[in-house]
Each structure stands twice: as C-alpha cells, then as structure tokens.
Protein backbone atom coordinates (compact mmCIF):
# COMPACT_ATOMS: atom_id res chain seq x y z
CA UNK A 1 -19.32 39.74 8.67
CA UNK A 2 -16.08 38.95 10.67
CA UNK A 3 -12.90 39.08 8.38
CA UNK A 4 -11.91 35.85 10.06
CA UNK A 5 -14.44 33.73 9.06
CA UNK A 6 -12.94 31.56 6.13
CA UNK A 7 -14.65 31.09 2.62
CA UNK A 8 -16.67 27.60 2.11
CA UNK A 9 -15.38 27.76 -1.35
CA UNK A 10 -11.97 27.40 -0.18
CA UNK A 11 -9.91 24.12 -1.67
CA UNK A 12 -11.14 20.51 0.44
CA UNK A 13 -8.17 18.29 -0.09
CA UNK A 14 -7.48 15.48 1.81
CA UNK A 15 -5.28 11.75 1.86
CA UNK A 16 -6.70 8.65 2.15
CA UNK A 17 -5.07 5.40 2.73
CA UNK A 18 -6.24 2.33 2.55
CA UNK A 19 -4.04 -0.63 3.66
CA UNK A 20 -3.38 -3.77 5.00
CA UNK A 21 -1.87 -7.27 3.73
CA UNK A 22 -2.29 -8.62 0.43
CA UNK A 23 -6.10 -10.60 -0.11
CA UNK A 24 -7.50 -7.94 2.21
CA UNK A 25 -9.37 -6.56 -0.45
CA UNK A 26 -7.41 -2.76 -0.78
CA UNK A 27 -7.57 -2.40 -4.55
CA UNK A 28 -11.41 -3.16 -4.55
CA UNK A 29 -12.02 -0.38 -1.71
CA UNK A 30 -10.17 1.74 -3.67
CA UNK A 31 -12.08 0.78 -7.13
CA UNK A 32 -15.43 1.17 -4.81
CA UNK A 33 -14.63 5.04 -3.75
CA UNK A 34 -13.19 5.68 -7.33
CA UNK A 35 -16.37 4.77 -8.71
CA UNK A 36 -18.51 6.51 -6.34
CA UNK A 37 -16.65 9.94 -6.86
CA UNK A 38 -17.37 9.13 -10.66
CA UNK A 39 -20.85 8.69 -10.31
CA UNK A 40 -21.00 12.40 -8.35
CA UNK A 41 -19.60 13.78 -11.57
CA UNK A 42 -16.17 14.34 -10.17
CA UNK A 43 -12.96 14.44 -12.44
CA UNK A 44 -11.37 11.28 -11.48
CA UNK A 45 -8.16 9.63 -12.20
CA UNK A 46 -5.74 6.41 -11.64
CA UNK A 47 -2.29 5.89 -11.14
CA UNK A 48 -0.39 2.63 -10.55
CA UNK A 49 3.59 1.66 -10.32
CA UNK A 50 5.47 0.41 -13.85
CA UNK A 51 6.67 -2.38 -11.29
CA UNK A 52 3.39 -3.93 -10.67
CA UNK A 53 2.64 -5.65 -14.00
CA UNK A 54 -0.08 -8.49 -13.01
CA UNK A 55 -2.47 -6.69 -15.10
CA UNK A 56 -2.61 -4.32 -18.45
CA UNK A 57 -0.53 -1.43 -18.05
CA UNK A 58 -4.09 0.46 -18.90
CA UNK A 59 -6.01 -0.86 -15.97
CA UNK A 60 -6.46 -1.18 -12.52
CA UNK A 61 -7.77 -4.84 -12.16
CA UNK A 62 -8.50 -6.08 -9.31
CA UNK A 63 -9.24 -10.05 -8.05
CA UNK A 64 -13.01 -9.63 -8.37
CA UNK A 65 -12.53 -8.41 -11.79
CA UNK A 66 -13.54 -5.18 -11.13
CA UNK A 67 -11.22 -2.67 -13.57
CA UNK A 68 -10.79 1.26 -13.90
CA UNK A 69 -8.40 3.14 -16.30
CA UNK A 70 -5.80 4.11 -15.23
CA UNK A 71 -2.21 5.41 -16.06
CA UNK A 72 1.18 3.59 -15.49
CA UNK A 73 3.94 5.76 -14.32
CA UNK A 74 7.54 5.16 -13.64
CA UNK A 75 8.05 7.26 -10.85
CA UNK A 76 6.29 10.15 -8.44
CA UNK A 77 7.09 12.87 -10.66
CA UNK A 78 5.99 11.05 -13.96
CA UNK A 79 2.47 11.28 -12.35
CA UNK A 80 2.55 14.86 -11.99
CA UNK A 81 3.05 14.96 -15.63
CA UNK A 82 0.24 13.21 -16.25
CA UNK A 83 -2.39 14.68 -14.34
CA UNK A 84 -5.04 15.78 -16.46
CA UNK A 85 -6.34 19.52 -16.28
CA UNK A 86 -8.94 19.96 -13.12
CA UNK A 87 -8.86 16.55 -11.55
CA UNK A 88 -10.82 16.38 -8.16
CA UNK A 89 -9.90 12.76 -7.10
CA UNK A 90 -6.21 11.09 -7.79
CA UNK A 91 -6.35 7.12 -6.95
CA UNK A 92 -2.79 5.61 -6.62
CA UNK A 93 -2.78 1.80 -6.41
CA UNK A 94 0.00 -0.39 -5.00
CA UNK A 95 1.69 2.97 -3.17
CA UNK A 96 4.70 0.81 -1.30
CA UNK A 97 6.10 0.35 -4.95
CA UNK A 98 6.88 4.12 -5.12
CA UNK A 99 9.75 5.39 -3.54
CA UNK A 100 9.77 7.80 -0.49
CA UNK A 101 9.12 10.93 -3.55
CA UNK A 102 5.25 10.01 -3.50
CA UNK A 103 4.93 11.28 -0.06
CA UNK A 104 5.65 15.06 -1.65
CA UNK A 105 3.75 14.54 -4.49
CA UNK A 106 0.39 13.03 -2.26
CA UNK A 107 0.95 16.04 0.17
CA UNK A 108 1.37 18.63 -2.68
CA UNK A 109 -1.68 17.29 -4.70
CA UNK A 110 -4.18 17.34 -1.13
CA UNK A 111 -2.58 20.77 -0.84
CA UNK A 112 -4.45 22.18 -3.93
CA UNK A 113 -7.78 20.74 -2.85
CA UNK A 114 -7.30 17.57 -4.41
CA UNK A 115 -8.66 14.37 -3.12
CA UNK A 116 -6.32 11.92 -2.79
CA UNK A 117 -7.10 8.15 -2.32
CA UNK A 118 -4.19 5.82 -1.60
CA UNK A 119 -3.95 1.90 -1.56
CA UNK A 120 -0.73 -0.01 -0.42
CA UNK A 121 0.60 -2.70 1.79
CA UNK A 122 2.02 -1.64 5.01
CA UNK A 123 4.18 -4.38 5.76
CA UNK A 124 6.35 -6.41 3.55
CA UNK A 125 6.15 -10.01 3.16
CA UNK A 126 8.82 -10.05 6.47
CA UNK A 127 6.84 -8.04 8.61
CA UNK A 128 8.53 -4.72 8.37
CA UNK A 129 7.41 -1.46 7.43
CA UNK A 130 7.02 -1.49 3.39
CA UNK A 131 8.60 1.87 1.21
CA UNK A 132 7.05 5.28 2.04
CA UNK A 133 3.42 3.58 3.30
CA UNK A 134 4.70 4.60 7.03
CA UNK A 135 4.81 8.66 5.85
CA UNK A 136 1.56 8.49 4.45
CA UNK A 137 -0.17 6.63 7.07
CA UNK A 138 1.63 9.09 8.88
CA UNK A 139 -0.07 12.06 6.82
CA UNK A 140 -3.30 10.82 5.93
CA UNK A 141 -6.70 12.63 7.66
CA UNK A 142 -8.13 9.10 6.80
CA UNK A 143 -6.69 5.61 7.28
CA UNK A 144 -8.37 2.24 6.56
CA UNK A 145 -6.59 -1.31 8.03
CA UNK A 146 -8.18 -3.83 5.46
CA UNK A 147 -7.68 -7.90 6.88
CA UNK A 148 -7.72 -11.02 5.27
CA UNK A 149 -8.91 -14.29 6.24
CA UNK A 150 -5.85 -16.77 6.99
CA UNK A 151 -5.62 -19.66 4.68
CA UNK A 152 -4.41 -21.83 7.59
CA UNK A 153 -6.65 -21.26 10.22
CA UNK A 154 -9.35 -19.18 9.55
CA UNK A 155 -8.41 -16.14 11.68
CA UNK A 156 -8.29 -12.52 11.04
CA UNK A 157 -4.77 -12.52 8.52
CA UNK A 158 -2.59 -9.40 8.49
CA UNK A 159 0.45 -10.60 7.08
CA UNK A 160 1.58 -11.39 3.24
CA UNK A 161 3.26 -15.06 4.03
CA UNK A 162 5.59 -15.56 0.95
CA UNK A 163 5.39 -18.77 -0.03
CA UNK A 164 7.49 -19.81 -3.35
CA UNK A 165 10.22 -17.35 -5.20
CA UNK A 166 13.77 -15.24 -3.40
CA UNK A 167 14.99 -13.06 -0.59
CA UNK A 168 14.72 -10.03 -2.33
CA UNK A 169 12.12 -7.45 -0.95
CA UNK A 170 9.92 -6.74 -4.50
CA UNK A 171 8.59 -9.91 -5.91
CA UNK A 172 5.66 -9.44 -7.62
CA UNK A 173 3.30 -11.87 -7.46
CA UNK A 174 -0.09 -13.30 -6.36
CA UNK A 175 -1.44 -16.82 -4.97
CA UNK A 176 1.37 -18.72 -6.52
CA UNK A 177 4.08 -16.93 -4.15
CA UNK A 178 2.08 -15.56 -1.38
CA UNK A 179 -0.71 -16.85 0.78
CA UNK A 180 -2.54 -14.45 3.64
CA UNK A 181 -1.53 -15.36 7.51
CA UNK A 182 -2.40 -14.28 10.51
CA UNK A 183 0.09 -13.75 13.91
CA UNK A 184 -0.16 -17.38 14.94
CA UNK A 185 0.87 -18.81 11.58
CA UNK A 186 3.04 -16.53 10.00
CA UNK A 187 6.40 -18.61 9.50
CA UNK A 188 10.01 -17.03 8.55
CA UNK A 189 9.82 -17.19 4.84
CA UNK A 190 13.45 -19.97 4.14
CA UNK A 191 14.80 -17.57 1.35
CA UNK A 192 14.68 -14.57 3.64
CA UNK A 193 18.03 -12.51 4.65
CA UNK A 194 16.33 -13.03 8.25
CA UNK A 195 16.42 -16.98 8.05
CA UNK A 196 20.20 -16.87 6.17
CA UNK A 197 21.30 -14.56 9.48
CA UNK A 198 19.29 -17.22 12.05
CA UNK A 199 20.98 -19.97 10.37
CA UNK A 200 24.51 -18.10 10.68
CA UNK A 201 24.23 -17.73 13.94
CA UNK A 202 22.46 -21.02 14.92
CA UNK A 203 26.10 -22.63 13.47
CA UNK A 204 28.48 -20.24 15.23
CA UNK A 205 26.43 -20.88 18.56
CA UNK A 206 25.57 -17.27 18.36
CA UNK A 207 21.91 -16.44 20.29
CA UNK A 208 20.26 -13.76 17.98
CA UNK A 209 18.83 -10.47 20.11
CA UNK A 210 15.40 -8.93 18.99
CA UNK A 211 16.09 -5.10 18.05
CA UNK A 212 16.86 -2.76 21.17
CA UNK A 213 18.17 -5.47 23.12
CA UNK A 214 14.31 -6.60 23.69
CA UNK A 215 15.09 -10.83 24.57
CA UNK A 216 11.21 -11.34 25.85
CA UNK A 217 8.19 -9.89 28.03
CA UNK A 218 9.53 -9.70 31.30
C-alpha cells in the first residue's frame, strides 16, 4: 500500500458556526446538533460567556425551553481548563461575548480532532461586525446564517433593533430591549454613539460621509 495514503483513523475536527440576529433561533440549532451528537454516544460538552446571565449559570436555555448543561466560563482560556478528559463535541453559546482569544482556543480544539459547534451574533445591535464572530466565520468549514421574522413587517429580519436601554455595545437583554428587523425597518437606535455623531453634525451644518468616502450608488 502507498506510504501516502493517510490513515482513516486520523483526528476529524472541524468548526461550526451558526449565526445570525437575535430571534433567529441560533441557540436552539445549536441545542438540536448538541443533542444529536449525544444520542450517537459522543462525549459532549457546553460552554457559555459569564456575561450572558438571562439564564442559570448551569444551563444553556434557550426561548423554546429547550436546556443542556453546560459550564460558565470567564474567559477563552478558563474553558480550556474545563474541558473534561476525551470530549468529541465542544458547544460554545453566545461566541461574540468572548474576546478575540476564542478564535485560538476554537482553532486549537478542531486541531485535535475535536468537533467544535459555535453559536453567536454576527452583527451588533448597530449593524457592525460583533467581537471575534468575523475570525470564526472566517475559519469555520461550516457556516449557518439563521433569520428572523421582522416584528414590523413580516419580512425576512437580520438585524437585532435595540429598542429600550444605552449606547454602550453589551447590553444584555431580550424582548424588553430588542426586537428583530429586517433592512427596510431597521431604524438608528436614539442612544447610539452613531445618532449622538448625526446629531453633532446635523447642528454644526456638517454633512456626514459613509466610510471610504462612499456618498451613494452612482
């Protein structure tokens, strides 16, 4: 037999994201292919961020009620710690709370044949890219774009519309501070940096210039 024929036996790790805006159902896709590795015997187990604390710091709840165990960890290198002896499948929920340290840590843990299933938002409740979710979509063999349905409309939603609370990027929260929105009715959240800047410049007679120098379509 050729000598460069590789091994079957040889480690199958891989990343998996799953993402999207908030309602779009990523922590119960996540749940779904946690629970399905289970069930095939595999040695399976849960991470989430200390900063999310909607639910028990024990569980991974999500809004259907669905609920796994799982471990609450301060930072990237915490989890390491806790990894249990010859886990096969690592679930991380709410990945854009990390900070850009999981990215190693995901890449290191596929690297030793570990499957690795990731769920975060992508974009921040203004529209821009949220924490390290841009590196792993980057890295991932497997990426899943989750949608919600727009509470205005009806339409395909993508985007986390912040509704009640402050400017600040991290504001945990759930239907009383955030409602899903697609394109057409996304509105500039008031308490924003972005609507303090507008307003600046709206008073000084200033015209504000999208990034790159970009003023429209041509």
């Amino acid at each position: 037999m050729s000598s460069n024929i590789r091994s079957d036996d040889r480690p199958r790790g891989r990343v998996e994201v799953i993402t999207g805006g908030m309602f779009s159902g990523k922590s119960e896709e996540l749940v779904r292919r946690l629970r399905r590795a289970t069930i095939a015997r595999q040695h399976v187990q849960v991470f989430k961020p200390v900063t999310d604390t909607r639910n028990p710091a024990e569980r991974l709840v999500t809004r259907d009620n669905r609920e796994l165990a799982a471990v609450t960890v301060g930072d990237p290198e915490a989890l390491l710690e806790r990894l249990e002896d010859d886990v096969e499948v690592v679930g991380i929920d709410e990945a854009q709370f990390f900070d850009a340290r999981i990215v190693e840590v995901v890449d290191t843990l596929a690297d030793r044949g570990v499957r690795v299933v990731v769920a975060g938002l992508d974009l921040d409740y203004l529209r821009r890219p949220f924490g390290p979710m841009p590196q792993l979509l980057a890295r991932a063999e497997f990426v899943d774009k989750m949608h919600a349905v727009c509470v205005r409309c009806g339409a395909t939603a993508h985007y986390s519309q912040r509704t009640a609370g402050g400017g600040e990027q991290i504001q945990v929260g759930d239907g009383e501070a955030y409602e899903a929105r697609c394109r057409a009715c996304y509105e500039e959240f008031p308490g924003s940096e972005e609507a303090s800047e507008t307003a600046d410049q709206t008073s000084t007679g200033a015209v504000p210039v999208a990034s790159g120098g970009v003023t429209g379509f041509g």
